[in-house]
Protein backbone atom coordinates (compact mmCIF):
# COMPACT_ATOMS: atom_id res chain seq x y z
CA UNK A 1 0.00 0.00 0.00
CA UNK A 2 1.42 3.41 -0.95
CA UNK A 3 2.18 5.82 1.89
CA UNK A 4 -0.42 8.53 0.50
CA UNK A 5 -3.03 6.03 0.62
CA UNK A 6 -2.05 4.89 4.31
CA UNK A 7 -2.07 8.16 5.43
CA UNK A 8 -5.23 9.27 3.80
CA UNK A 9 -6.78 6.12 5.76
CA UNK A 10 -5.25 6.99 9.12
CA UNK A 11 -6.57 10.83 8.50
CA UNK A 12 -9.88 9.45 7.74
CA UNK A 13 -9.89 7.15 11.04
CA UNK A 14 -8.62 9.89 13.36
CA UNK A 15 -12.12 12.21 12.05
CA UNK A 16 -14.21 9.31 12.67
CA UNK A 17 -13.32 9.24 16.33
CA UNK A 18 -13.29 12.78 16.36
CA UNK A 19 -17.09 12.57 15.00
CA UNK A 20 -17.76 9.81 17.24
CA UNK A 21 -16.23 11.45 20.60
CA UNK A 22 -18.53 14.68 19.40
CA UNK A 23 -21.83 12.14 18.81
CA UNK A 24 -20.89 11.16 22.42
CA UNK A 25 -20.68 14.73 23.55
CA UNK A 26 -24.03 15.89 22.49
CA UNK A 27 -26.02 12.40 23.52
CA UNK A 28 -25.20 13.14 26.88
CA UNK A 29 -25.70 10.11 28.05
CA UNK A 30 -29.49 9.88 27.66
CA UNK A 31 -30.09 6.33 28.17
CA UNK A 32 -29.43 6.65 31.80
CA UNK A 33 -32.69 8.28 32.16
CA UNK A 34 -34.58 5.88 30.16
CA UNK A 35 -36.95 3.25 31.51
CA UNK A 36 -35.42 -0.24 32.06
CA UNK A 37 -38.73 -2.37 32.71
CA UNK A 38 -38.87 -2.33 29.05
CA UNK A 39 -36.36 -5.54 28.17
CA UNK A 40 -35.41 -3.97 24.73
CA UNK A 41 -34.75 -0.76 26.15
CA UNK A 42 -32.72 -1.91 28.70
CA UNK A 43 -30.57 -4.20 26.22
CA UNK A 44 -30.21 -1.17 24.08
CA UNK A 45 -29.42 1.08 27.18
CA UNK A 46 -27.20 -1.68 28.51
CA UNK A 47 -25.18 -1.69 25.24
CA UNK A 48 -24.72 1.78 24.40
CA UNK A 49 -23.19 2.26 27.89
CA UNK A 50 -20.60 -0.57 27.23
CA UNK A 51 -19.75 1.05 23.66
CA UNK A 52 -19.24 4.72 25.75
CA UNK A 53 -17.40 3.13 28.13
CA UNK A 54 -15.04 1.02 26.14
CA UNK A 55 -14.69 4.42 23.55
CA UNK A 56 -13.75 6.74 25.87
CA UNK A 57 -10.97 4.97 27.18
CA UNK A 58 -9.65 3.48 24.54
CA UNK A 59 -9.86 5.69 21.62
CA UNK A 60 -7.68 8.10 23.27
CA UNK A 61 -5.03 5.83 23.39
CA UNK A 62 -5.97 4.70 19.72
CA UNK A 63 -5.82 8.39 18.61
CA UNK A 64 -2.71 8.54 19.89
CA UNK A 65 -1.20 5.91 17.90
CA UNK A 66 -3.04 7.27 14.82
CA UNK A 67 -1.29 10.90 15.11
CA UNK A 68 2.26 9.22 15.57
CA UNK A 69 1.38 6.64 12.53
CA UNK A 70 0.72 9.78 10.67
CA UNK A 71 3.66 11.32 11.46
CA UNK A 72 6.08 8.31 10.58
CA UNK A 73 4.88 8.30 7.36
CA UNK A 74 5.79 12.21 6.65
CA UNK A 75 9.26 10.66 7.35
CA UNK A 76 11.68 9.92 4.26
């Protein structure tokens, strides 16, 4: 794969966490004021915390990575 089109892929990943870490942002965590006596509700509730969770901790780290990935492959 040519460098161009690696770094166009890692650009592209590092503004889908961006958009994702914004989507987060603005949800403000609704589901915790949702009703769980409804099963489906709570199964969606129940799995949209898990996907925050498991985003916001490790999508920094993954960003990270991304930015120095980036950056290696500005190097001759």
């Amino acid at each position: 794969m040519s460098k161009e089109k690696t770094r166009t892929i890692l650009i592209f990943s590092c503004v889908v966490m961006i958009i994702v870490f914004i989507g987060l942002y603005n949800m403000h965590s609704e589901y915790l004021s949702w009703d769980y006596s409804n099963h489906s509700t709570a199964i969606l509730g129940t799995a949209l915390h898990i996907f925050e969770f498991l985003f916001i901790r490790i999508a920094p780290v993954c960003f990270i990575v991304l930015i120095i990935r980036i950056l290696f492959t500005f190097k001759k």
